[in-house]
PDB file of N, CA and C in Angstrom:
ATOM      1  N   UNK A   1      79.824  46.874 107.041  1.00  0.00           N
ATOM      2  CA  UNK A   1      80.264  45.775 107.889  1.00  0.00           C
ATOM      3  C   UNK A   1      79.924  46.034 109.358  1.00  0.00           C
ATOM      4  N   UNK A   2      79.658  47.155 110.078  1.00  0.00           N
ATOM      5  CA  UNK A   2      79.343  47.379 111.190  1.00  0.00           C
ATOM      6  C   UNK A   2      78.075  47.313 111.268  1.00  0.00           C
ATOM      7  N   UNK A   3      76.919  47.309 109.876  1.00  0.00           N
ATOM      8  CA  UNK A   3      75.558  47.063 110.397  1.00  0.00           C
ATOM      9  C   UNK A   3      75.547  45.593 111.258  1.00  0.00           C
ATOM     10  N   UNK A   4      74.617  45.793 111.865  1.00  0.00           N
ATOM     11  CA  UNK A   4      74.034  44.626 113.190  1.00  0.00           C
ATOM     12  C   UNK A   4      75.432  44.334 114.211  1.00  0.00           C
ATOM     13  N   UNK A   5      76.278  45.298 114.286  1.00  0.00           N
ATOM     14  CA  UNK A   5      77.233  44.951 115.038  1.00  0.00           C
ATOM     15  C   UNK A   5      76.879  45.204 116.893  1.00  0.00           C
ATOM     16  N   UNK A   6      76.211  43.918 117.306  1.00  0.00           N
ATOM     17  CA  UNK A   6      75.474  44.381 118.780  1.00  0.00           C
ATOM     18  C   UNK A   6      76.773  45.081 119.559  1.00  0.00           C
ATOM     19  N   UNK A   7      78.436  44.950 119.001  1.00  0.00           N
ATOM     20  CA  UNK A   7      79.447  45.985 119.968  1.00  0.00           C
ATOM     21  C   UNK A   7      79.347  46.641 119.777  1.00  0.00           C
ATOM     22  N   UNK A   8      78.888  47.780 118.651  1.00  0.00           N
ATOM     23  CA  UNK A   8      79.071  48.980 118.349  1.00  0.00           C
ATOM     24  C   UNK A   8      78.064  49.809 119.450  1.00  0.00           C
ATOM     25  N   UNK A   9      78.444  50.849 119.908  1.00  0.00           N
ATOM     26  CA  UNK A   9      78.044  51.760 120.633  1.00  0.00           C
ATOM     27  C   UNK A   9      78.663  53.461 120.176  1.00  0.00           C
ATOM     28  N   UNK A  10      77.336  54.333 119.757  1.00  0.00           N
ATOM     29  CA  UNK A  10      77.545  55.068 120.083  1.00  0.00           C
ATOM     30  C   UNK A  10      77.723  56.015 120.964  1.00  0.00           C
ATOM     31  N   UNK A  11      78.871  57.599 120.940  1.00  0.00           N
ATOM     32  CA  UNK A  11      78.302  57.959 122.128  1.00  0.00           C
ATOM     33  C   UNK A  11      78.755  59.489 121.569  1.00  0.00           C
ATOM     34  N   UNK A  12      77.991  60.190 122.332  1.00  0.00           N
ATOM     35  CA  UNK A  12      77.864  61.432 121.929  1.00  0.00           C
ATOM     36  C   UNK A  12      79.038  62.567 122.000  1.00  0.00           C
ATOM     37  N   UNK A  13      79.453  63.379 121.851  1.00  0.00           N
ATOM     38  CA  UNK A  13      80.543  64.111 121.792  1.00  0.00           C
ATOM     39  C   UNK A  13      80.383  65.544 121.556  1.00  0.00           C
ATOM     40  N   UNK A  14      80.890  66.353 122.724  1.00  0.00           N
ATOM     41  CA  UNK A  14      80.364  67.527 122.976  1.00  0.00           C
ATOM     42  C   UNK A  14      80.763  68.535 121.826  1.00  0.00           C
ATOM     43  N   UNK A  15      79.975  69.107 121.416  1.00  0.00           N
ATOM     44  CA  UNK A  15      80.460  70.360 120.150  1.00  0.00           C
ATOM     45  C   UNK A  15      81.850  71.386 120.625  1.00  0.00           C
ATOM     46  N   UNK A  16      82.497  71.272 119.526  1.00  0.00           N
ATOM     47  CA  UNK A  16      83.512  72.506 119.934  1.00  0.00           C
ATOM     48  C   UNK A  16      83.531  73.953 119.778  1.00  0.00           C
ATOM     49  N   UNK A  17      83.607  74.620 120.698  1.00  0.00           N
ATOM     50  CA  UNK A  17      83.191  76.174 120.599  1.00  0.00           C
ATOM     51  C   UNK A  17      84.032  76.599 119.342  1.00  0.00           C
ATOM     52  N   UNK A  18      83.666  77.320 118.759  1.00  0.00           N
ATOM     53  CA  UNK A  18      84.162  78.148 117.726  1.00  0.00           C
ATOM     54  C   UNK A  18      85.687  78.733 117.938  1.00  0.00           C
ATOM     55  N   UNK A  19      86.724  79.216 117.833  1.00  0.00           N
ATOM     56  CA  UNK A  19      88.060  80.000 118.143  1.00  0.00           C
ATOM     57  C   UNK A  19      87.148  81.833 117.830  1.00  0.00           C
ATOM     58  N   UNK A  20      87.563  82.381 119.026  1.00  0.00           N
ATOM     59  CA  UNK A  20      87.035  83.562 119.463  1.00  0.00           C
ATOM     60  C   UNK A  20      88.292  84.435 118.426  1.00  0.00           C
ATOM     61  N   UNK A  21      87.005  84.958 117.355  1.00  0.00           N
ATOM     62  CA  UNK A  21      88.279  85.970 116.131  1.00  0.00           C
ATOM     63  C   UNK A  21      88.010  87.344 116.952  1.00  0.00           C
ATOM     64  N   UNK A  22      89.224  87.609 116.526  1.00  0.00           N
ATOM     65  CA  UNK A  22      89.786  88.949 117.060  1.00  0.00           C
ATOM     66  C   UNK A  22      90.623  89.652 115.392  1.00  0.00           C
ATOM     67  N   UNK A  23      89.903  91.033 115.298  1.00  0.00           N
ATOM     68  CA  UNK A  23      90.268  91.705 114.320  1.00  0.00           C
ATOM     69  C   UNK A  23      90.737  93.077 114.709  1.00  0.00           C
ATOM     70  N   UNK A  24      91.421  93.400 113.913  1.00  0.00           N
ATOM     71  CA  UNK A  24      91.933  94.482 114.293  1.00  0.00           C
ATOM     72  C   UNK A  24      91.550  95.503 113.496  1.00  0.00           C
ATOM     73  N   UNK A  25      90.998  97.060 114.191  1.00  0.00           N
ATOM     74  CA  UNK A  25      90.499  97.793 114.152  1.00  0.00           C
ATOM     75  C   UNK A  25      91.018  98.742 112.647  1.00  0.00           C
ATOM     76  N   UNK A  26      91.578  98.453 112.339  1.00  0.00           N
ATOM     77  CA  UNK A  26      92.165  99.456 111.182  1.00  0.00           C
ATOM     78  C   UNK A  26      92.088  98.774 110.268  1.00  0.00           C
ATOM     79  N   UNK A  27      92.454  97.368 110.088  1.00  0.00           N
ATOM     80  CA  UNK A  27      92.120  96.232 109.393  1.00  0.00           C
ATOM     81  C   UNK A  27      90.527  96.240 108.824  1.00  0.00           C
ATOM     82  N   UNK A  28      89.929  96.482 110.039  1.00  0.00           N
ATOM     83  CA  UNK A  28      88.541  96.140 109.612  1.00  0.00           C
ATOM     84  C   UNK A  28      88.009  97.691 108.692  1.00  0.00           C
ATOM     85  N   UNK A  29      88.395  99.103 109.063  1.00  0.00           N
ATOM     86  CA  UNK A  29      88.512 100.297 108.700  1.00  0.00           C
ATOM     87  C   UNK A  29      89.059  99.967 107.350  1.00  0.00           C
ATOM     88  N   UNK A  30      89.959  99.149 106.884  1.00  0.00           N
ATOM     89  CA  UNK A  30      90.263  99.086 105.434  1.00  0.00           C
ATOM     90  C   UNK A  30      89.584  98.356 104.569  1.00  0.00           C
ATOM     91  N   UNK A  31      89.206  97.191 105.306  1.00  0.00           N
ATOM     92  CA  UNK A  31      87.787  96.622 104.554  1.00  0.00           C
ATOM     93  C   UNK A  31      86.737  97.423 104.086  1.00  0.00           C
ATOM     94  N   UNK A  32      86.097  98.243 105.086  1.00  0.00           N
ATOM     95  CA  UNK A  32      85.087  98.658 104.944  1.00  0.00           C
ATOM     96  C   UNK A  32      85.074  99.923 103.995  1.00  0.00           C
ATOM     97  N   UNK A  33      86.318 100.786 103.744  1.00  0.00           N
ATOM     98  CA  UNK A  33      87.231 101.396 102.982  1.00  0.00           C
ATOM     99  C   UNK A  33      87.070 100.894 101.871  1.00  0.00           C
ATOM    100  N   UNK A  34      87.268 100.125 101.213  1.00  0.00           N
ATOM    101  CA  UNK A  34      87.568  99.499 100.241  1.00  0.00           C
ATOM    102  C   UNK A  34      86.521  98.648  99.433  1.00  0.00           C
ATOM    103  N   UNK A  35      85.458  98.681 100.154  1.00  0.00           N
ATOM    104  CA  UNK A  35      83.828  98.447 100.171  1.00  0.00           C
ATOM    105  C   UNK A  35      82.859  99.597  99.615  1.00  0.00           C
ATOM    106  N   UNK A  36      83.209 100.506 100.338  1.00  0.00           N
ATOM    107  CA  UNK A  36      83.085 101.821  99.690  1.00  0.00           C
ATOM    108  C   UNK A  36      83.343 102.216  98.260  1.00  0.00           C
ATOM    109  N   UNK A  37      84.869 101.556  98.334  1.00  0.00           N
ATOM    110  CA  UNK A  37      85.176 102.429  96.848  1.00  0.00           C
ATOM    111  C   UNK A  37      84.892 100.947  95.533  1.00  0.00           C
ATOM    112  N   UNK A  38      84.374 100.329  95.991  1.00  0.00           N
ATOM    113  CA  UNK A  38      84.317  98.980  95.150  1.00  0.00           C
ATOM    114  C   UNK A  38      82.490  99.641  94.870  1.00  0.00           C
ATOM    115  N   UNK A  39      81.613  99.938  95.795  1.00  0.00           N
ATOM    116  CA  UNK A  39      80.172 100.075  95.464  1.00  0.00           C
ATOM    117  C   UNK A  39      80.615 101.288  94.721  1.00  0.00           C
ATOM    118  N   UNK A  40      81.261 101.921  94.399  1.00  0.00           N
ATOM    119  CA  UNK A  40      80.920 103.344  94.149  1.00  0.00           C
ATOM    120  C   UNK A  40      81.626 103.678  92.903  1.00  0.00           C
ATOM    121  N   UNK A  41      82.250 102.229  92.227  1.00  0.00           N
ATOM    122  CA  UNK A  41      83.134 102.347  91.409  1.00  0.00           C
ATOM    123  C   UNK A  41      82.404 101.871  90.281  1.00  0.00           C
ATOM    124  N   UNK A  42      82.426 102.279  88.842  1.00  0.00           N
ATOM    125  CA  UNK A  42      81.246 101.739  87.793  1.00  0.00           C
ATOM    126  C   UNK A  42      82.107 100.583  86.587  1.00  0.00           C
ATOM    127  N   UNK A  43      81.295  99.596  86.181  1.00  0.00           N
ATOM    128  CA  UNK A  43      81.790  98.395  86.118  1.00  0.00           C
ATOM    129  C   UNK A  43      82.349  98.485  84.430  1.00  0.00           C
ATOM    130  N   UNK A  44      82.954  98.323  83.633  1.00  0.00           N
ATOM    131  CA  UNK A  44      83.426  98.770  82.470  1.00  0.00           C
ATOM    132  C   UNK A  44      82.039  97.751  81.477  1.00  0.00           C
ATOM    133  N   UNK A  45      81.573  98.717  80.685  1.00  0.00           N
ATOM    134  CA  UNK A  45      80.616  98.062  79.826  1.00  0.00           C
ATOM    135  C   UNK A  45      81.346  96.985  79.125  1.00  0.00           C
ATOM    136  N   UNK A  46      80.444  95.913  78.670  1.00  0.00           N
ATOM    137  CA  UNK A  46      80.482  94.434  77.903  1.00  0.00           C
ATOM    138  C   UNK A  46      81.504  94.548  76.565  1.00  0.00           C
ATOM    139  N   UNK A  47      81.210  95.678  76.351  1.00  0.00           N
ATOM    140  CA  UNK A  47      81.914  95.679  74.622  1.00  0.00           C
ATOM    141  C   UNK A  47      83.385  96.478  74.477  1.00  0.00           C
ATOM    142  N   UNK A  48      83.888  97.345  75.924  1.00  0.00           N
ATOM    143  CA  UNK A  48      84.850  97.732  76.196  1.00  0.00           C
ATOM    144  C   UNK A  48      86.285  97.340  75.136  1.00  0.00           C
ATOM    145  N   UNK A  49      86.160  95.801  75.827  1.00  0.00           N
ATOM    146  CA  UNK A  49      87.360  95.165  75.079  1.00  0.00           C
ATOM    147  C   UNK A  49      87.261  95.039  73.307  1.00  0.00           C
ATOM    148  N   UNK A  50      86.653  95.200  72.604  1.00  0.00           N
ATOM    149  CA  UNK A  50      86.270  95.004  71.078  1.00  0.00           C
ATOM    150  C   UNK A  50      87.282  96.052  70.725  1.00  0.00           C
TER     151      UNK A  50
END
């Protein structure tokens, strides 16, 4: 319903910056922790459960 509407006007609208994350250092130390022991951990073979 707004095609050919000669009122319609667009107008442009400035982008909003992102929210500046802030992590915390031990937090991120447990991630990366836990990354570690997830690569290094071996995955239980397919037929396990039988």
């Amino acid at each position: 319903k707004l095609i050919g509407d000669p009122n319609l006007e667009f107008v442009a609208m400035p982008a909003l910056a992102p929210p500046e994350v802030v992590m915390d250092p031990a937090l991120a130390a447990q991630y990366e922790q836990d990354l570690q022991i997830a690569q290094t951990t071996a995955l239980p073979d397919e037929d396990d459960d039988l």
